[in-house]
Protein backbone atom coordinates (compact mmCIF):
# COMPACT_ATOMS: atom_id res chain seq x y z
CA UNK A 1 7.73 -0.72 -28.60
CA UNK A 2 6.75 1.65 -26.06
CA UNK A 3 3.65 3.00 -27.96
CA UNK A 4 2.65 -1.07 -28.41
CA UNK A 5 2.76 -0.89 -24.53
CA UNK A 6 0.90 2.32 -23.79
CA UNK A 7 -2.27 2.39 -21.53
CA UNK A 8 -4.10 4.25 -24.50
CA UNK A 9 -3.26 1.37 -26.80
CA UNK A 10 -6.51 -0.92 -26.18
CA UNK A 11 -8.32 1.86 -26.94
CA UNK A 12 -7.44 2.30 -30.63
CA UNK A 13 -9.19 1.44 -34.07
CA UNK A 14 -7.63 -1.04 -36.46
CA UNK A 15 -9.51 -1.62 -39.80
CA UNK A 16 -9.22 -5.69 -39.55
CA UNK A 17 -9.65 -5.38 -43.63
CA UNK A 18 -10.42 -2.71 -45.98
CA UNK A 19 -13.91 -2.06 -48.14
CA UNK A 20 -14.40 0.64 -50.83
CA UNK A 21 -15.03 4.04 -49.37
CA UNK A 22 -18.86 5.19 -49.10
CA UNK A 23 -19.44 8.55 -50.16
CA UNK A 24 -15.55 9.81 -49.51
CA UNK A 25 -16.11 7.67 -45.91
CA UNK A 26 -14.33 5.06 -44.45
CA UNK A 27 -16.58 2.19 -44.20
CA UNK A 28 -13.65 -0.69 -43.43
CA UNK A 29 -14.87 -3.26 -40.94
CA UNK A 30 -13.00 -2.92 -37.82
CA UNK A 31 -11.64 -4.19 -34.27
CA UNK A 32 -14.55 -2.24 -32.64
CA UNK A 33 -16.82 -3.75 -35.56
CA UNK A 34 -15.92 -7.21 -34.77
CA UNK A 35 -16.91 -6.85 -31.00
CA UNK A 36 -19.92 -5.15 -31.64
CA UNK A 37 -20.79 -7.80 -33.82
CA UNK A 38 -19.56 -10.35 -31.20
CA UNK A 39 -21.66 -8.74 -28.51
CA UNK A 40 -24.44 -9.20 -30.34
CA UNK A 41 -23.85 -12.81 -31.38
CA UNK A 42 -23.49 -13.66 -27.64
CA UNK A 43 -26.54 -11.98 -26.80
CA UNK A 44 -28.32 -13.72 -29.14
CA UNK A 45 -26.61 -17.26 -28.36
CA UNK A 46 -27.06 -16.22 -24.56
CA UNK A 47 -31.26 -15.85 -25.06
CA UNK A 48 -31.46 -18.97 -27.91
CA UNK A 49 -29.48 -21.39 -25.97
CA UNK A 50 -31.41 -20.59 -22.52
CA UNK A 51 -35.08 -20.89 -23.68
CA UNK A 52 -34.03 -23.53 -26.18
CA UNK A 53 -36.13 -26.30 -24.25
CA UNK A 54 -38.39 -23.86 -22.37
CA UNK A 55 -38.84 -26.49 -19.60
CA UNK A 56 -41.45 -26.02 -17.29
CA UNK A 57 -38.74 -26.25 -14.11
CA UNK A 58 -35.63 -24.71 -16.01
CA UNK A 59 -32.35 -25.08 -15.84
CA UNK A 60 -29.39 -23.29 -15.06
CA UNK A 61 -29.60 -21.86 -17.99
CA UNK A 62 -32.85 -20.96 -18.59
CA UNK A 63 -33.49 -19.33 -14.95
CA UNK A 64 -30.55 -17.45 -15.99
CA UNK A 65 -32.30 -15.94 -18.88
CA UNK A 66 -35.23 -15.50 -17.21
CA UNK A 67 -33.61 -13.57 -14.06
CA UNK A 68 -32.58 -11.21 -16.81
CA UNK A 69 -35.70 -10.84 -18.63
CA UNK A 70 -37.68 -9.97 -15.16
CA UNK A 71 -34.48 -7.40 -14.65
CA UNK A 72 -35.08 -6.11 -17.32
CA UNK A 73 -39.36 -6.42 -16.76
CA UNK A 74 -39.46 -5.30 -13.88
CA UNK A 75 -36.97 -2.24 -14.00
CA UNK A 76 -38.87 -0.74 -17.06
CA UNK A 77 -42.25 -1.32 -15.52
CA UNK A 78 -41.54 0.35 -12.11
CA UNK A 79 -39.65 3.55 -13.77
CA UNK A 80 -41.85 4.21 -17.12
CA UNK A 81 -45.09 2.97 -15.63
CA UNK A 82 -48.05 2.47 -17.27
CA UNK A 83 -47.36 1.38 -21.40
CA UNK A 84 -44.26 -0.23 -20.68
CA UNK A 85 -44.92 -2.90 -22.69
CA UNK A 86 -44.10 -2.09 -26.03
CA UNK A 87 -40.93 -0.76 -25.19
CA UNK A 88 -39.57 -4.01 -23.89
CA UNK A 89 -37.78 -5.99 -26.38
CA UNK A 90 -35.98 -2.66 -27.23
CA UNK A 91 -35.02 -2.28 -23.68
CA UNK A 92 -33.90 -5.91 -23.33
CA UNK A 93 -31.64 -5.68 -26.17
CA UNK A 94 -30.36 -2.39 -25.19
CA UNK A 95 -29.37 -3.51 -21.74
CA UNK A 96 -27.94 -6.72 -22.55
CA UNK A 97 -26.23 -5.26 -26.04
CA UNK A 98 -24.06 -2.82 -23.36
CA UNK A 99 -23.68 -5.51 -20.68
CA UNK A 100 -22.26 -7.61 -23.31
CA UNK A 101 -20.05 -5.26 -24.81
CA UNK A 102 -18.81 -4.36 -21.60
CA UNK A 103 -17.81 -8.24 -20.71
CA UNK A 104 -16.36 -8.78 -23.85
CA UNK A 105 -13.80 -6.04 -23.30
CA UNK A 106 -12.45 -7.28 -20.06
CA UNK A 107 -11.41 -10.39 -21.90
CA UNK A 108 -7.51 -9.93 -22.34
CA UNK A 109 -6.66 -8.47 -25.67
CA UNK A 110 -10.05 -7.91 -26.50
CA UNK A 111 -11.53 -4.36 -27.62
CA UNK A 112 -14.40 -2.46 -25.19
CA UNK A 113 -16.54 -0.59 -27.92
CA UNK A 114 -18.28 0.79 -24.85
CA UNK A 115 -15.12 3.26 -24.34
CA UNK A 116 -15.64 5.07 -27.37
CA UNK A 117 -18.14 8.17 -26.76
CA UNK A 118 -18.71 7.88 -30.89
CA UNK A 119 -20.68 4.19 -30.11
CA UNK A 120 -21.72 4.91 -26.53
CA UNK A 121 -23.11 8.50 -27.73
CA UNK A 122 -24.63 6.60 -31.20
CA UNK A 123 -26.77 4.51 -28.51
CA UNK A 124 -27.83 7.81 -26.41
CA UNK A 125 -28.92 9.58 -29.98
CA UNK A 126 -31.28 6.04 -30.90
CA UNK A 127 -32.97 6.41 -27.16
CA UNK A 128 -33.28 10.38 -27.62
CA UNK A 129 -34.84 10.36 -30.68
CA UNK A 130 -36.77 7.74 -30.25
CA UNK A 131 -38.09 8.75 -26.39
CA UNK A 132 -38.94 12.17 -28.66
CA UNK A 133 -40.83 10.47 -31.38
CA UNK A 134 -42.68 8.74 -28.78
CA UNK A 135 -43.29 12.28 -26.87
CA UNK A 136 -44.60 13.29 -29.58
CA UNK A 137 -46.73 10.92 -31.27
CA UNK A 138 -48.38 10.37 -27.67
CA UNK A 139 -49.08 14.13 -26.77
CA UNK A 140 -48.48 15.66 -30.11
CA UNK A 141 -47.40 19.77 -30.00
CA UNK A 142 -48.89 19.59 -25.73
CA UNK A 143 -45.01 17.37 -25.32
CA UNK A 144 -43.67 21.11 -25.62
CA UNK A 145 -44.98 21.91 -22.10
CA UNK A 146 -42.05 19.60 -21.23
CA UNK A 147 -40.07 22.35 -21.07
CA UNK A 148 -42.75 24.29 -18.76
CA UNK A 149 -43.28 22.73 -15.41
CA UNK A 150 -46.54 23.41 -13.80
CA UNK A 151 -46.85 25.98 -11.28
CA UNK A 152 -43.87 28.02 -13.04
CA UNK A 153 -44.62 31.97 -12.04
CA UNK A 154 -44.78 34.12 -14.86
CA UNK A 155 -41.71 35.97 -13.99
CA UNK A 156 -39.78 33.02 -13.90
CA UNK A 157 -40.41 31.85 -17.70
CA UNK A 158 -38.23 33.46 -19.45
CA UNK A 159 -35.06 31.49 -17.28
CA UNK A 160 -37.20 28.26 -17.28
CA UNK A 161 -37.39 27.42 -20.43
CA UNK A 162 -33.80 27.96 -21.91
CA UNK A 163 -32.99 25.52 -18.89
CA UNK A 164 -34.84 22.94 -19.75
CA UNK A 165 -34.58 22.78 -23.04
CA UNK A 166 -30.66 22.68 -22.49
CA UNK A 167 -31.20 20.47 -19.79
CA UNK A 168 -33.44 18.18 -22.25
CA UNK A 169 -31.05 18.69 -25.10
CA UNK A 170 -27.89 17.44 -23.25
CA UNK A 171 -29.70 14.13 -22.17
CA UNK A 172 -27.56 11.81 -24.92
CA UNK A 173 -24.64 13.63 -24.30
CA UNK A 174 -24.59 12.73 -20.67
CA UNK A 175 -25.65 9.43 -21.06
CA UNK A 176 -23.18 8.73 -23.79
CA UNK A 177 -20.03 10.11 -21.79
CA UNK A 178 -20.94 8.64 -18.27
CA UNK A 179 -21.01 5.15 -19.93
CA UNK A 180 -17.74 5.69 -22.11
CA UNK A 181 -15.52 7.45 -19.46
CA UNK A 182 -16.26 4.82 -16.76
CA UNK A 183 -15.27 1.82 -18.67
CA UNK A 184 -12.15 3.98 -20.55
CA UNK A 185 -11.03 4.60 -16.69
CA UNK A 186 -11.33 0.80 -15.42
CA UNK A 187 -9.46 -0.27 -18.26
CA UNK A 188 -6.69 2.08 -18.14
CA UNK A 189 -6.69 1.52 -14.51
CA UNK A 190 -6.25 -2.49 -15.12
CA UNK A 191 -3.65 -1.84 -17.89
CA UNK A 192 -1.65 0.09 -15.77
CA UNK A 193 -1.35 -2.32 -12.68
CA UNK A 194 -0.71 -4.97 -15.23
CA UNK A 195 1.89 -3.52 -16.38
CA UNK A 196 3.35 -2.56 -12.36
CA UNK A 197 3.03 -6.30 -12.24
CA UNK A 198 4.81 -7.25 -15.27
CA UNK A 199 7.60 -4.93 -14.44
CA UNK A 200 7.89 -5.66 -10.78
CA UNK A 201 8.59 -9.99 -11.64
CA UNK A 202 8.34 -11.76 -8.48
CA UNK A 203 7.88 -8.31 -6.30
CA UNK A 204 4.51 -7.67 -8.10
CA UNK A 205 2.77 -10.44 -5.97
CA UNK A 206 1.19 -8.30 -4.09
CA UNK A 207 -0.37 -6.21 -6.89
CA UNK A 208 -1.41 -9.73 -8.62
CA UNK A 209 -3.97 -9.62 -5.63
CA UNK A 210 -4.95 -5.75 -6.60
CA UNK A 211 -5.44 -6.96 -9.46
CA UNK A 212 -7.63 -9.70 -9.48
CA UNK A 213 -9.93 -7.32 -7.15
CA UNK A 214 -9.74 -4.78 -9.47
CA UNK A 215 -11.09 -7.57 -12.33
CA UNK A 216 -13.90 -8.34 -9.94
CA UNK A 217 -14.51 -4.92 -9.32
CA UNK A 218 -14.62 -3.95 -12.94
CA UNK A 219 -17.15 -7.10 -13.64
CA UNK A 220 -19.24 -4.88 -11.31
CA UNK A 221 -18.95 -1.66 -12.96
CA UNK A 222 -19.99 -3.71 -16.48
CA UNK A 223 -23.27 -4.41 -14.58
CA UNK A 224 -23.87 -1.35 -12.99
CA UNK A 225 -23.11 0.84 -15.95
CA UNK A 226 -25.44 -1.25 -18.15
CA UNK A 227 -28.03 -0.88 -15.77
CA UNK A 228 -27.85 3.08 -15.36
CA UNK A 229 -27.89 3.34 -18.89
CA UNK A 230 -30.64 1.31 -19.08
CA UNK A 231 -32.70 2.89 -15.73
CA UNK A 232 -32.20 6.31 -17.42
CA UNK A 233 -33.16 5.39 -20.81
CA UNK A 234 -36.85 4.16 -18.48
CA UNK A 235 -36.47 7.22 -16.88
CA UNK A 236 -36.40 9.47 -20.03
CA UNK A 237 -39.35 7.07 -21.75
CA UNK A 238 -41.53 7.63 -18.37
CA UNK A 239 -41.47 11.58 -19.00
CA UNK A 240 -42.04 10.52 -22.55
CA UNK A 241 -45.43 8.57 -21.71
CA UNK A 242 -46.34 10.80 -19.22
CA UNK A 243 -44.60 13.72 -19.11
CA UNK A 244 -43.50 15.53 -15.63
């Protein structure tokens, strides 16, 4: 009974039912399967249901939609500058995919897919490869002076480069751990008032109040740790496009 209770226990993976194994893997479709399935079925209700009508004064709805489209618009255009464009409904997804996921988990007894550095880092790997690719098919073999800033004296080479290729290198591991260790720290955070409460009966009044802040607050953090996910992933495709 105490395990059922533990703070760690929202964070583990049940196989909801069982499908033939895949090369000696596990393929089963799981608790984190089912909300990452879910936060992409509310994304997708979330856009279809807000430009259903596409009225030329929108509602509630709509603006809604909209707001986060120019978000997203006008974040990517102001950090990765000039050929943006095509890089849009990848960054829209992204964003609102992670937003999503991150809402969905503060529902009670849901699951937060975002805590787990296995799907967060997944989702750093897609934007590093594909910010390469791009680096690559825009510059060719010149996206290796990446790893050379300009104006570098001679001496200095040697130490530059093994820097910033390890800097350049750790980029998805980063952004894969920032995202999963601050939503794995609200959570356990929440579950652990909760439980204060719970214990405490009529005395835990008080830390009801805590804890609806800390609810609010965590609402917050879902935002903001979409949107540095998403202002880095610009960030990374600017130096792509560009380079530094």
């Amino acid at each position: 009974m105490a395990e059922t209770h533990s703070p760690m226990h929202q964070f583990e993976v049940h196989p909801l039912f069982e499908l033939p194994k895949l090369a000696g893997y596990s393929i089963d479709f799981t608790n984190a399967s089912l909300f990452m399935v879910a936060a992409v079925a509310v994304t997708y209700l979330f856009v279809m249901m807000g430009m259903r009508q596409r009225a030329m004064v929108p509602g509630h709805w709509q603006a809604l939609v909209e707001m986060g489209y120019d978000f997203v618009h006008n974040t990517l255009r102001d950090t990765a500058g000039e050929g943006y464009k095509p890089f849009l409904p990848f960054m829209f997804t992204l964003f609102f995919f992670i937003l999503m996921a991150n809402l969905l988990g503060l529902v009670p007894y849901s699951f937060t897919v975002t805590s787990h550095v296995i799907v967060t880092f997944a989702l750093a790997l897609l934007v590093f490869v594909g910010v390469t690719a791009v680096g690559f098919a825009r510059h060719g073999l010149h996206y290796l002076h990446m790893f050379l800033p300009a104006g570098v004296p001679l001496p200095l080479v040697p130490l530059m480069i093994p820097i910033e290729v390890i800097s350049y290198l750790a980029r998805p591991i980063t952004l894969s751990i920032r995202l999963a260790a601050n939503m794995t720290a609200g959570h356990l955070l929440l579950k652990v008032v909760a439980g204060f409460v719970v214990t405490l009966g009529a005395f835990g009044v008080p830390l009801m109040l805590v804890l609806v802040g800390l609810i609010g607050f965590e609402v917050f953090v879902a935002f903001l740790q979409a949107y540095i996910f998403t202002i880095l992933t610009c960030v990374y495709l600017h130096d792509a496009l560009h380079m530094h």
